[in-house]
C-alpha atoms as a PDB file:
ATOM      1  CA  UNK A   1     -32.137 -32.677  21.484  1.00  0.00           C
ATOM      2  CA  UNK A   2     -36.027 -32.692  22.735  1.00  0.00           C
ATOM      3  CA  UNK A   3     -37.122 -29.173  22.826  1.00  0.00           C
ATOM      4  CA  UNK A   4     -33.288 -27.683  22.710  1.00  0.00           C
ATOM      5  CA  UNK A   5     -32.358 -25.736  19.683  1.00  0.00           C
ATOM      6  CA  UNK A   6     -28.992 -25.470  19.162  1.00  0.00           C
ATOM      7  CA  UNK A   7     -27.617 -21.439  18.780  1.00  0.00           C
ATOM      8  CA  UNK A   8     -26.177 -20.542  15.576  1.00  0.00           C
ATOM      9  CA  UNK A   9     -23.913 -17.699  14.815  1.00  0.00           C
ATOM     10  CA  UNK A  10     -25.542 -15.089  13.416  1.00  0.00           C
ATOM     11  CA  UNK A  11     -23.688 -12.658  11.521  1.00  0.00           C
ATOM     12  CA  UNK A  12     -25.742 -10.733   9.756  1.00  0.00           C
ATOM     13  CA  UNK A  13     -24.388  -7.561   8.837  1.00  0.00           C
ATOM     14  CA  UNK A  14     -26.555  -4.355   9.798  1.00  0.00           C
ATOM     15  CA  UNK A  15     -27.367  -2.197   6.680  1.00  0.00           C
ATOM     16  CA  UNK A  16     -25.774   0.727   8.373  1.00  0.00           C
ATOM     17  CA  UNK A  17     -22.397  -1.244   9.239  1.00  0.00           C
ATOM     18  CA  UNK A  18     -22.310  -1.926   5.877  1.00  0.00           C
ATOM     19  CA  UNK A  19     -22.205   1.230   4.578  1.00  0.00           C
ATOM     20  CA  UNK A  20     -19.521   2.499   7.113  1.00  0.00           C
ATOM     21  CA  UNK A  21     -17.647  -0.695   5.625  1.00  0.00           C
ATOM     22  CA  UNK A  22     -18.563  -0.136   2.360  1.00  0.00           C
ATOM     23  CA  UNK A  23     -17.090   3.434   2.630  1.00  0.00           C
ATOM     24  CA  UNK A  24     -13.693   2.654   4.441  1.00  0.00           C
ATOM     25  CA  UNK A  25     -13.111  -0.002   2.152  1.00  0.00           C
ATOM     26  CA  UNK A  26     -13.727   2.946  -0.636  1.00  0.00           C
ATOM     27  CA  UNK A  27     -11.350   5.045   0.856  1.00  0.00           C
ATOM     28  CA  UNK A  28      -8.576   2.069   1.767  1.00  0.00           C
ATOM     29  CA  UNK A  29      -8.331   0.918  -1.685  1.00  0.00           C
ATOM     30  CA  UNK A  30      -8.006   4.873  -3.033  1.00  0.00           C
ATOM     31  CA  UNK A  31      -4.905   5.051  -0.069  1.00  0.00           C
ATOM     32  CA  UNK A  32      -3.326   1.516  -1.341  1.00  0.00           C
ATOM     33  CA  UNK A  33      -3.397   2.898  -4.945  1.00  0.00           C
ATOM     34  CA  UNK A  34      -0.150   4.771  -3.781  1.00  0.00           C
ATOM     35  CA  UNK A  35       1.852   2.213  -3.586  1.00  0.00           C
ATOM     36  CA  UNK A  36       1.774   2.083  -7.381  1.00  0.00           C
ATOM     37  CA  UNK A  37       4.538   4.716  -7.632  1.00  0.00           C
ATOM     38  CA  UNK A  38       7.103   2.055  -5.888  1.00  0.00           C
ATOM     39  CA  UNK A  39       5.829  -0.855  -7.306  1.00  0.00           C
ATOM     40  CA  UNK A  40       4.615   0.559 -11.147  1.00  0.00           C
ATOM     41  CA  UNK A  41       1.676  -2.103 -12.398  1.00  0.00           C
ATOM     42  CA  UNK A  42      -0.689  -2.933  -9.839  1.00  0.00           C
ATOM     43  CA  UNK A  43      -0.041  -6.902  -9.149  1.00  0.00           C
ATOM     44  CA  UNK A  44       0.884  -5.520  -5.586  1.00  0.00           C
ATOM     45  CA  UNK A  45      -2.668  -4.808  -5.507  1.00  0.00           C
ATOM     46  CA  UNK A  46      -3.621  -8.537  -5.195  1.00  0.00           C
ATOM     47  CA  UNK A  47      -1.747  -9.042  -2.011  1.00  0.00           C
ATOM     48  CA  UNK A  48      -3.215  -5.308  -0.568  1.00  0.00           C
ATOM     49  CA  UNK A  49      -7.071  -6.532  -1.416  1.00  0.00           C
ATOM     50  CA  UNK A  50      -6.617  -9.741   0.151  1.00  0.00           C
ATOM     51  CA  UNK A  51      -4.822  -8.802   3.124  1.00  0.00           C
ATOM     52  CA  UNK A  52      -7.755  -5.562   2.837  1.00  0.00           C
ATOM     53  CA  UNK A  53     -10.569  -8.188   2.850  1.00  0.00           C
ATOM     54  CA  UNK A  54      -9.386 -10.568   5.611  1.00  0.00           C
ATOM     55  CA  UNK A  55      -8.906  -7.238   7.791  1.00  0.00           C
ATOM     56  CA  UNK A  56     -12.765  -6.147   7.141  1.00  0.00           C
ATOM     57  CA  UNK A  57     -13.535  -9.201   8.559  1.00  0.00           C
ATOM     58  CA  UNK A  58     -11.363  -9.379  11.779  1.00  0.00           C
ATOM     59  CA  UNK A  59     -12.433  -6.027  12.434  1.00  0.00           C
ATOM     60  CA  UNK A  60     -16.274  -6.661  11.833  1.00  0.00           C
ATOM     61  CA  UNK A  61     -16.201 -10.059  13.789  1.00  0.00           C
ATOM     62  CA  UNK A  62     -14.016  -8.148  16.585  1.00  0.00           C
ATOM     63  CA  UNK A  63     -16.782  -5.905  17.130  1.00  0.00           C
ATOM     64  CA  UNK A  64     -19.405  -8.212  16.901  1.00  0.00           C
ATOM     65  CA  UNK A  65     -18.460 -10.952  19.411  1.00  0.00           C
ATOM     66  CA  UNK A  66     -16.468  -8.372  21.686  1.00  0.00           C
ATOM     67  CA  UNK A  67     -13.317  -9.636  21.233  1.00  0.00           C
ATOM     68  CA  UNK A  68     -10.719  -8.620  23.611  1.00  0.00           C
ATOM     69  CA  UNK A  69      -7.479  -6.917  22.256  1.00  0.00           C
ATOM     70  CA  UNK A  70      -5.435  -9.682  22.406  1.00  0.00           C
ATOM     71  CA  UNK A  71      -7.945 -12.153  20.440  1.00  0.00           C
ATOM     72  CA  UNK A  72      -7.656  -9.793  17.805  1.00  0.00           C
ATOM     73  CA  UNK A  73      -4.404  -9.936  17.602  1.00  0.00           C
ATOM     74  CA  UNK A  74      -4.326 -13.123  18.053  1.00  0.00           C
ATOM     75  CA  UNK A  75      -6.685 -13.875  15.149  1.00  0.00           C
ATOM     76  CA  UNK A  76      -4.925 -10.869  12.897  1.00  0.00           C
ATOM     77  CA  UNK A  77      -1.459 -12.553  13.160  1.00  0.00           C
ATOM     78  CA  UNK A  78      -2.702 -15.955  12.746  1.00  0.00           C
ATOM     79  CA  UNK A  79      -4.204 -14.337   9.359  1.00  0.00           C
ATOM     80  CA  UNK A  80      -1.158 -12.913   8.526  1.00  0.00           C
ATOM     81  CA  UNK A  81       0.733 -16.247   8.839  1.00  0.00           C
ATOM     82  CA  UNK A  82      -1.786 -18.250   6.921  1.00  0.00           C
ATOM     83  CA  UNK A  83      -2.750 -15.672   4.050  1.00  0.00           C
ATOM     84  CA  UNK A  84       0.580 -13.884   3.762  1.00  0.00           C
ATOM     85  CA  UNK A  85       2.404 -16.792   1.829  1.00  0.00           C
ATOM     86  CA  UNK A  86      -0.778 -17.707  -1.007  1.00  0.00           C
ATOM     87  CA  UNK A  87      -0.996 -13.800  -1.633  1.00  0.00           C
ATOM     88  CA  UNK A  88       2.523 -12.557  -1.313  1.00  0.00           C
ATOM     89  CA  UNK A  89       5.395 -15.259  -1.375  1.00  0.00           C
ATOM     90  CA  UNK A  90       3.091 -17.945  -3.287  1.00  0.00           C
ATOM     91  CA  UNK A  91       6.959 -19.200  -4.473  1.00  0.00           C
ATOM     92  CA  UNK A  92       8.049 -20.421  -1.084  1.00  0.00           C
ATOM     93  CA  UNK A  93       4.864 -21.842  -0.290  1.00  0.00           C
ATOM     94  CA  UNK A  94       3.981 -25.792  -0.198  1.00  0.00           C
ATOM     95  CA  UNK A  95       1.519 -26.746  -3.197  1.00  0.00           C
ATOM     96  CA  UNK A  96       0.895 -22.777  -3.191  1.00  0.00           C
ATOM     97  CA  UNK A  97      -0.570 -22.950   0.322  1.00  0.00           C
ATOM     98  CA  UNK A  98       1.076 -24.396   2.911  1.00  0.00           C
ATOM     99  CA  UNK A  99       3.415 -21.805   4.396  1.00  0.00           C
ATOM    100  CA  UNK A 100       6.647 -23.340   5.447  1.00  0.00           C
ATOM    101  CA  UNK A 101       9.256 -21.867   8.352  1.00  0.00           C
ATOM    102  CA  UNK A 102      11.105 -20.100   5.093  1.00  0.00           C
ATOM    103  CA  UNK A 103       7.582 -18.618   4.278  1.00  0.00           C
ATOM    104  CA  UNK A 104       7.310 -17.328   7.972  1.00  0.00           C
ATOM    105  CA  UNK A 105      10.817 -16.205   7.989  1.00  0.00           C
ATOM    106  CA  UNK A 106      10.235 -13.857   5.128  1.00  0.00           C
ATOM    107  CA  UNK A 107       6.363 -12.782   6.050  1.00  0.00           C
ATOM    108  CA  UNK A 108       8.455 -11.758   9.272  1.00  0.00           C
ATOM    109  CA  UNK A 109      11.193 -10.051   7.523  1.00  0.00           C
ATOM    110  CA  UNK A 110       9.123  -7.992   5.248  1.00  0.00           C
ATOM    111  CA  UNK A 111       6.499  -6.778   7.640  1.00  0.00           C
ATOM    112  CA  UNK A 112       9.346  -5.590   9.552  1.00  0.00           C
ATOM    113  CA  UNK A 113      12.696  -4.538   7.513  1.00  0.00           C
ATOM    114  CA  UNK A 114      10.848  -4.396   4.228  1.00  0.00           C
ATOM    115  CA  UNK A 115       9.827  -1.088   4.952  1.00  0.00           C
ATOM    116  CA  UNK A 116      13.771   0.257   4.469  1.00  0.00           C
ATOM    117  CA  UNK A 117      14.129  -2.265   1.543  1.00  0.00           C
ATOM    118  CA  UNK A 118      11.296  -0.690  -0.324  1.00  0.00           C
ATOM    119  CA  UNK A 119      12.503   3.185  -0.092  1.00  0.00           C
ATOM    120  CA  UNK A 120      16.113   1.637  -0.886  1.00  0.00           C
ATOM    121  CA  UNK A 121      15.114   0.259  -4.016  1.00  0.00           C
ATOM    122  CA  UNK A 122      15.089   1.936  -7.486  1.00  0.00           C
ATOM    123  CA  UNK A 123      11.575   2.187  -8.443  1.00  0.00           C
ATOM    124  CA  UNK A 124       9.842   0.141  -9.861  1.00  0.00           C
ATOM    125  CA  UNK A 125      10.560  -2.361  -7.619  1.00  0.00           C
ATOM    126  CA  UNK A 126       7.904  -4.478  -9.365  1.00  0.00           C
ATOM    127  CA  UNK A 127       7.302  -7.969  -7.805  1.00  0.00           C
ATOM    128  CA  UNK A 128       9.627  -8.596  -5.917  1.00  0.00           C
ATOM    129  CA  UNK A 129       8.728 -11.411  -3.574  1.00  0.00           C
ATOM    130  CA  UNK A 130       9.803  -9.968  -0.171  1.00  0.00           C
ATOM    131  CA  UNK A 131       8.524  -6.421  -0.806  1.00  0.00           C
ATOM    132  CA  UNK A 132       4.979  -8.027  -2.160  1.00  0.00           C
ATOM    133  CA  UNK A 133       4.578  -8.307   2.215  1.00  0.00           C
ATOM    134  CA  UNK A 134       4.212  -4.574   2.282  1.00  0.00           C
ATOM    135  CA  UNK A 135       0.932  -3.893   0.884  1.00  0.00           C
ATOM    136  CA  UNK A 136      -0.163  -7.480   2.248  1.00  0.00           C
ATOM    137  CA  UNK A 137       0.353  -6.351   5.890  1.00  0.00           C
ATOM    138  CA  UNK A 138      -0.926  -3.071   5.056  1.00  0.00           C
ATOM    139  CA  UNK A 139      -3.982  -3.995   3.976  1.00  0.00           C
ATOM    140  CA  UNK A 140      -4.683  -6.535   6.496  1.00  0.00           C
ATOM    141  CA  UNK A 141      -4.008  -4.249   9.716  1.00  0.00           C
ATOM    142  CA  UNK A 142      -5.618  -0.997   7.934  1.00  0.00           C
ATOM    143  CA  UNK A 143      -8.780  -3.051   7.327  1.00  0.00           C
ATOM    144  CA  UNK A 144      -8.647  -4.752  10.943  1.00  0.00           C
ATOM    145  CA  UNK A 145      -8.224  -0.974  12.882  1.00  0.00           C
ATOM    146  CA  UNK A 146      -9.620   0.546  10.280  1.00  0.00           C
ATOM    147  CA  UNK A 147     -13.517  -1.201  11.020  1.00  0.00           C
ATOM    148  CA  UNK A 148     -13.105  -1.409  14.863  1.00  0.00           C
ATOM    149  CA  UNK A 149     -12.504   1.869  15.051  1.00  0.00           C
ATOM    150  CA  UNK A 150     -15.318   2.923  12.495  1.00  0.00           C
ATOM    151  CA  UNK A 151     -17.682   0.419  14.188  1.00  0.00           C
ATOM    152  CA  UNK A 152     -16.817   1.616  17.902  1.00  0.00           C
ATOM    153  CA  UNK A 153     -16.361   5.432  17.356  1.00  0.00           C
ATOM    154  CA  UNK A 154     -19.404   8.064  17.509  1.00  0.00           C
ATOM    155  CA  UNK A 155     -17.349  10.720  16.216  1.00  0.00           C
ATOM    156  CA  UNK A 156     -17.185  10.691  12.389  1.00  0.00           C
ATOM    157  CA  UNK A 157     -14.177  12.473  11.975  1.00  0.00           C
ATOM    158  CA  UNK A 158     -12.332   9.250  13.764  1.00  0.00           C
ATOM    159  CA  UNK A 159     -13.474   7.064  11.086  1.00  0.00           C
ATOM    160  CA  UNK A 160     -11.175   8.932   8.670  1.00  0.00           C
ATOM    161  CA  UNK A 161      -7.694   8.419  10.509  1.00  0.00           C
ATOM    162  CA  UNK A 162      -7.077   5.077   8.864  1.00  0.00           C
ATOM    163  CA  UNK A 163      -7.914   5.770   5.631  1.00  0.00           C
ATOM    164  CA  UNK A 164      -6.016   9.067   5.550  1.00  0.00           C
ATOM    165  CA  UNK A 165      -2.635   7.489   7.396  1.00  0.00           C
ATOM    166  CA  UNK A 166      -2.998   4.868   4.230  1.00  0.00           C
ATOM    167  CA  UNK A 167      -2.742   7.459   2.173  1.00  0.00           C
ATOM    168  CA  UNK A 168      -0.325   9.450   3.481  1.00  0.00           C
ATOM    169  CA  UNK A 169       1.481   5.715   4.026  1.00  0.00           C
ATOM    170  CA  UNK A 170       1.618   5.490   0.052  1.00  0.00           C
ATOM    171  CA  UNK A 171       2.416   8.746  -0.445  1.00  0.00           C
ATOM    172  CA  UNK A 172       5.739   8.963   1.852  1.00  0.00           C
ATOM    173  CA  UNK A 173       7.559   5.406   0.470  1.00  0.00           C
ATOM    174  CA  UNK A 174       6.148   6.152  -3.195  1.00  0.00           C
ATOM    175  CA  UNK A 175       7.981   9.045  -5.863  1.00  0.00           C
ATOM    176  CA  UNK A 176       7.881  12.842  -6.654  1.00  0.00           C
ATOM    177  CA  UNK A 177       5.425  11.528  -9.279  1.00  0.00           C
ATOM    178  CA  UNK A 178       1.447  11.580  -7.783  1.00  0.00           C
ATOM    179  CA  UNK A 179      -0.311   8.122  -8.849  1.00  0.00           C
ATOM    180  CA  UNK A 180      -3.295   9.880  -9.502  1.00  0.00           C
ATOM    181  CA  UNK A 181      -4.674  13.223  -8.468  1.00  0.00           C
ATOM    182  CA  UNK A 182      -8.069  12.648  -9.371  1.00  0.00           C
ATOM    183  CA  UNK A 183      -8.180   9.555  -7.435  1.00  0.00           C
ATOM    184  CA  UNK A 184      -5.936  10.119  -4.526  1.00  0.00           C
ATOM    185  CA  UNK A 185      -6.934  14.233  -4.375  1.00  0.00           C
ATOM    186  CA  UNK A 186     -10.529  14.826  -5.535  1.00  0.00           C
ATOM    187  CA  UNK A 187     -12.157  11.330  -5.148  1.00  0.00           C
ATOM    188  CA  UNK A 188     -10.666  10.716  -1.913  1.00  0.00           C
ATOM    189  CA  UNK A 189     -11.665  14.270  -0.422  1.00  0.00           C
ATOM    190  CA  UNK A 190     -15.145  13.678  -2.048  1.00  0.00           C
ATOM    191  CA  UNK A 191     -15.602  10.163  -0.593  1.00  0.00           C
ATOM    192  CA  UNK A 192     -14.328  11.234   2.559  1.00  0.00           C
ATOM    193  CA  UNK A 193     -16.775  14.283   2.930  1.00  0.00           C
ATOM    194  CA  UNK A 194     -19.531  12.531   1.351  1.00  0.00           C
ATOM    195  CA  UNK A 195     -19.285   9.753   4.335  1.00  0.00           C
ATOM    196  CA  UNK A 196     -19.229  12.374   6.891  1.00  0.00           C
ATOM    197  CA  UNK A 197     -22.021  13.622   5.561  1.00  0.00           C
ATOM    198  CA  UNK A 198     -24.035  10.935   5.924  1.00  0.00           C
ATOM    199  CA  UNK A 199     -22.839   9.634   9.560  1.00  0.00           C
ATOM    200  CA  UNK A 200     -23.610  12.847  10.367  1.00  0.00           C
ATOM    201  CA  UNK A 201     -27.065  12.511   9.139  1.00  0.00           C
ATOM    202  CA  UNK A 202     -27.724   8.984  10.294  1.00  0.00           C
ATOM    203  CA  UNK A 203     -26.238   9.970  13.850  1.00  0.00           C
ATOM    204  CA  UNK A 204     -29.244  12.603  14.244  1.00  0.00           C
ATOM    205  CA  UNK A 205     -31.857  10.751  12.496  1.00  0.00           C
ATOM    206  CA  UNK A 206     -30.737   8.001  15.431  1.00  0.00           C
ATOM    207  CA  UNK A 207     -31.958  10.218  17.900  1.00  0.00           C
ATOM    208  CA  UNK A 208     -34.370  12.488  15.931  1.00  0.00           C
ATOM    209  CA  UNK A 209     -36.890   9.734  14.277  1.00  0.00           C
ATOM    210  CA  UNK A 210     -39.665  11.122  11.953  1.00  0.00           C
ATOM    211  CA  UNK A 211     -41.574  10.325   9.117  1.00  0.00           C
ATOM    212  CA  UNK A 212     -39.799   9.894   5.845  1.00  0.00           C
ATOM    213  CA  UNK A 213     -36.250  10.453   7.894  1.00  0.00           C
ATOM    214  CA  UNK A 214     -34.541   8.007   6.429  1.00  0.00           C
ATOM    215  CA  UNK A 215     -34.931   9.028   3.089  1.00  0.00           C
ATOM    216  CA  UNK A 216     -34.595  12.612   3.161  1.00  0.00           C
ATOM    217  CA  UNK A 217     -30.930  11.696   4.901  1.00  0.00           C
ATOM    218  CA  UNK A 218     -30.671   9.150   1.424  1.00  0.00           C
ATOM    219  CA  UNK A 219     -31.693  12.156  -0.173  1.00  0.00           C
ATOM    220  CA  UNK A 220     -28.875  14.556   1.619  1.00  0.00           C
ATOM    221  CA  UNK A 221     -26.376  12.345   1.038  1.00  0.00           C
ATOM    222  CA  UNK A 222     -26.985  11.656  -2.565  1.00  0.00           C
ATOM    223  CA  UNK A 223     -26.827  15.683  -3.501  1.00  0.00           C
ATOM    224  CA  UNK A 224     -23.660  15.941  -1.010  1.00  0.00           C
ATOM    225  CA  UNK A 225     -21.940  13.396  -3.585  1.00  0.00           C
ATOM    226  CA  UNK A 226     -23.392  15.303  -6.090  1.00  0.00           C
ATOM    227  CA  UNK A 227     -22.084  18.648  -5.275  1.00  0.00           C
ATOM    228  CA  UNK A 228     -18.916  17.520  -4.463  1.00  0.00           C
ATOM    229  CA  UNK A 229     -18.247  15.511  -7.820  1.00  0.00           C
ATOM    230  CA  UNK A 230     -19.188  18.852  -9.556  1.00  0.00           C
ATOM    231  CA  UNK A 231     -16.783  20.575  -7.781  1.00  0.00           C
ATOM    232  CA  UNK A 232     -14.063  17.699  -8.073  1.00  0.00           C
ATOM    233  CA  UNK A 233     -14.672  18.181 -11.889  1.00  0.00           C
ATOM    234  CA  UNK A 234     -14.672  21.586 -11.979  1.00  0.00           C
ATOM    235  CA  UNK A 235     -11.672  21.762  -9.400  1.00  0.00           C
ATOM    236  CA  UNK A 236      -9.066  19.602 -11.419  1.00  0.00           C
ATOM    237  CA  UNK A 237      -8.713  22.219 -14.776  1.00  0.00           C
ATOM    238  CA  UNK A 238      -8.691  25.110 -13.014  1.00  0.00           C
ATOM    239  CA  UNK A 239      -6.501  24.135 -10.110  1.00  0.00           C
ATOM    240  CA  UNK A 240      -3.676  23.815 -11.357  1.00  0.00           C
ATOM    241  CA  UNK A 241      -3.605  28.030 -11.995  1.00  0.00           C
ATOM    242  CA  UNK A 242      -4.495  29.222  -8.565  1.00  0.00           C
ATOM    243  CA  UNK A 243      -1.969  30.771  -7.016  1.00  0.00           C
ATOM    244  CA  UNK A 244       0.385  28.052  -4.831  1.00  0.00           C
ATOM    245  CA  UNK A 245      -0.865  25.449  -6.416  1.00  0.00           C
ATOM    246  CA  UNK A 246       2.744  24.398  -7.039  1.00  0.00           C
ATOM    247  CA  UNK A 247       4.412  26.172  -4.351  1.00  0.00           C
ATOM    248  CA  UNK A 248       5.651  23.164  -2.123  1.00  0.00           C
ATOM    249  CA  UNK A 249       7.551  19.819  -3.852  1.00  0.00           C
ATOM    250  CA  UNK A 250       6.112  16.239  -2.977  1.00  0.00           C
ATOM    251  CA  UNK A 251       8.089  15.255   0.090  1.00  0.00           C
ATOM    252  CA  UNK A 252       9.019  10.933   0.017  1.00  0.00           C
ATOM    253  CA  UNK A 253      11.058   9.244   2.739  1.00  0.00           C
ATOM    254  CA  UNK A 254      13.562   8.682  -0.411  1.00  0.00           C
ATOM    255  CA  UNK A 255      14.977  11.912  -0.058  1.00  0.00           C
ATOM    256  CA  UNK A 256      16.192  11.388   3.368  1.00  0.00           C
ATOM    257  CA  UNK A 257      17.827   7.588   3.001  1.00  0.00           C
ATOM    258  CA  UNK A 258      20.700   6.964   1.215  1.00  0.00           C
ATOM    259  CA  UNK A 259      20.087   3.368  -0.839  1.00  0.00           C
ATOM    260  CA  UNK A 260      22.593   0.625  -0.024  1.00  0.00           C
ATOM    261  CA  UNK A 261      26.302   1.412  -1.758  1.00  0.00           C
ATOM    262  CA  UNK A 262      26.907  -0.452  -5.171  1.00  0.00           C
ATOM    263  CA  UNK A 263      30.550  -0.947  -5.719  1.00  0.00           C
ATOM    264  CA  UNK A 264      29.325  -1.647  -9.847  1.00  0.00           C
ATOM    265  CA  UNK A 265      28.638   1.756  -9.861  1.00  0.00           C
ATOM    266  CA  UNK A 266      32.079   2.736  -9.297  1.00  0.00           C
ATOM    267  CA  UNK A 267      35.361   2.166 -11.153  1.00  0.00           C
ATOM    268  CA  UNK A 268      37.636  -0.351  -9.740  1.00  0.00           C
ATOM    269  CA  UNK A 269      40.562   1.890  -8.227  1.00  0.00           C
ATOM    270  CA  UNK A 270      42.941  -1.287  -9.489  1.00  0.00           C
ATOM    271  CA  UNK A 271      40.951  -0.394 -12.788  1.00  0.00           C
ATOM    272  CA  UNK A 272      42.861   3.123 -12.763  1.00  0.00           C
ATOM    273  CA  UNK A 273      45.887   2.832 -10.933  1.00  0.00           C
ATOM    274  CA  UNK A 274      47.688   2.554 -14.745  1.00  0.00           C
ATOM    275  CA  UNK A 275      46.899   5.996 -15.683  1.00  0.00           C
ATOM    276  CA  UNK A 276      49.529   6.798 -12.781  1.00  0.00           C
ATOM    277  CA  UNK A 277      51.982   5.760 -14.336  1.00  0.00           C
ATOM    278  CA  UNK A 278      51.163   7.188 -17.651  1.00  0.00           C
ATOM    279  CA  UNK A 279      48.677  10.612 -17.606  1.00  0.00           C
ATOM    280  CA  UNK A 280      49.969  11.365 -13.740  1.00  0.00           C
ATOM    281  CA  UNK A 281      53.638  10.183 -14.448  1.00  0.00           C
ATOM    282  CA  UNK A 282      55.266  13.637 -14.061  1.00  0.00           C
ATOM    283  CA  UNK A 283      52.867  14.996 -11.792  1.00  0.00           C
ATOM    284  CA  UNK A 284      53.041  15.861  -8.155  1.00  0.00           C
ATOM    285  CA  UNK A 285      50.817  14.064  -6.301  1.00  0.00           C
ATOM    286  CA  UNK A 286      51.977  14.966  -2.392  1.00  0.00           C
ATOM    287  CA  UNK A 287      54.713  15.070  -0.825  1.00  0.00           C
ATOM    288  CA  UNK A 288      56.316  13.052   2.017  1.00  0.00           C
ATOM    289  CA  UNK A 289      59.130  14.942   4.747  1.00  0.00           C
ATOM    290  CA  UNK A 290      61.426  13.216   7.007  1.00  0.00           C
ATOM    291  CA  UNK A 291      62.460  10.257   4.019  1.00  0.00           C
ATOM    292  CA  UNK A 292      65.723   9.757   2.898  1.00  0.00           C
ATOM    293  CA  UNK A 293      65.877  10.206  -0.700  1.00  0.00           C
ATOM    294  CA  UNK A 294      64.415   6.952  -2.905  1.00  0.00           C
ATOM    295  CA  UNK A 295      62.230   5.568  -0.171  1.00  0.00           C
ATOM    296  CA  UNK A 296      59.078   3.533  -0.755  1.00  0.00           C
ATOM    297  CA  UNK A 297      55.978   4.084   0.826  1.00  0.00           C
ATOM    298  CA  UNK A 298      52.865   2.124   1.216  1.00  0.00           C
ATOM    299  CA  UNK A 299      49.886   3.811   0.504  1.00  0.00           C
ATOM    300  CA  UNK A 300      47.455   0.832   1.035  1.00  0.00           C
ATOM    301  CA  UNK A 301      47.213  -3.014   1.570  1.00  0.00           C
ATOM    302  CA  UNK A 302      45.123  -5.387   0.915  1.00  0.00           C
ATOM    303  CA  UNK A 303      44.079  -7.724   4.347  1.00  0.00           C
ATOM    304  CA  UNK A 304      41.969 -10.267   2.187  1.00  0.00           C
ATOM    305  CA  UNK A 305      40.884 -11.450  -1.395  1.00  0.00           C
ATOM    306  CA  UNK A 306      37.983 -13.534  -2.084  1.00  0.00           C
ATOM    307  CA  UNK A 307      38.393 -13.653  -5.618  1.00  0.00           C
END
């Protein structure tokens, strides 16, 4: 090459991109926690940190190079394709790997009608292959919008919509019964303050660059976290006797979809048509005008019979 040097790709991560990361991964996890309520056992959280990871990493890269919109979603759905079957449908995968057209049929399926399937379902659903797409694709595009926008955005507040639409995500296709309130109440608002905090602080010492700066903002930040896990502590005994503490129910999308009909849950009417005939034999059931007297009358047919 002579005197040419051939350009690598460096991608170094800045020390304060990391910490934005290392924060909204913080806060991702707490929101995929959630799901536990519909799933019950965390193996759905193998598919969710995977898909959580390769989104980081989209998002991060995005940023870095300058992607265009549609090379991200390029990249994000050829992640989806590729990652989806090892981490959710391993089962319908070649050698555990290779994702066939059945694989992409139900990576498909699930990012799109799994959604009804899941609040439809008794819970636990446990792991149920299709379902296991859910947190997969919920990781993976939380994680991918999730660090462009944190990355891109110099209002702090905008880092947080991600993490808390997770959340609230978890919370709305999950049970009456809370995962965790520690972790999804007071660790989340604590994390979620304690990062504001310090973007706050890093934005002004940014502009405002003195001597020993950066550590008195290390310093903040460290006795923000401080003060809020006190309070976090303090908050959970006590909370639950302030007055409306329990004044509103947990709302969940269950409430407002009616799960698939189950004829086993039903008696066969064929099942019961004998007590007719025996408890209802000198009852009046209705009663027919216009007749002659001794008629018979149809009161149902059957079209088909599949056995």
């Amino acid at each position: 090459l002579g005197s040419r040097r051939m350009k690598r790709i460096d991608l170094r991560i800045d020390r304060r991109d990391a910490i934005n990361l290392g924060f909204l991964a913080g806060l991702l996890l707490l929101g995929l926690v959630g799901f536990e309520s519909s799933y019950g056992g965390l193996r759905f959280m193998i598919p969710a940190v995977g898909g959580l990871i390769a989104g980081l990493v989209i998002g991060y890269v995005s940023v870095y190079r300058s992607w265009p919109g549609i090379m991200v979603l390029a990249v994000g759905l050829v992640a989806f394709l590729l990652l989806g079957g090892p981490l959710a449908l391993p089962e319908t995968t070649i050698a555990g790997i290779i994702p066939p057209l059945t694989t992409i049929r139900e990576l498909g399926q699930g990012a799109t009608s799994g959604w009804m399937d899941l609040v439809t379902t008794a819970p636990p659903v446990g792991t149920l292959p299709p379902l296991l797409v859910i947190p997969f694709f919920t990781g993976l595009l939380s994680g991918t919008v999730g660090a462009i926008v944190t990355l891109r955005t110099i209002r702090p507040l905008l880092s947080l919509i991600v993490p808390v639409l997770v959340l609230a995500t978890g919370i709305l296709v999950g049970t009456q019964t809370p995962v965790s309130v520690l972790l999804q109440g007071s660790v989340f608002g604590a994390v979620s303050i304690a990062w504001l905090s310090w973007r706050t602080r890093s934005a002004v010492n940014t502009t405002q660059v003195t001597s020993g700066s950066g550590f008195l903002a290390f310093r903040g930040t460290l006795m923000t976290i401080a003060v809020l896990v006190f309070a976090a502590l303090v908050a959970l005994p006590i909370g639950k006797f302030m007055p409306f503490a329990e004044a509103n129910s947990r709302f969940t999308i269950r409430e407002l979809v009616e799960p698939p009909l189950d004829p086993k849950a039903f008696a066969s009417p064929l099942g019961s048509a004998r007590k007719y005939s025996t408890e209802l034999k000198d009852s009046e059931l209705f009663s027919v005008r216009g007749l002659p007297s001794g008629a018979r009358m149809g009161i149902a047919s059957m079209d088909s019979y599949d056995g």
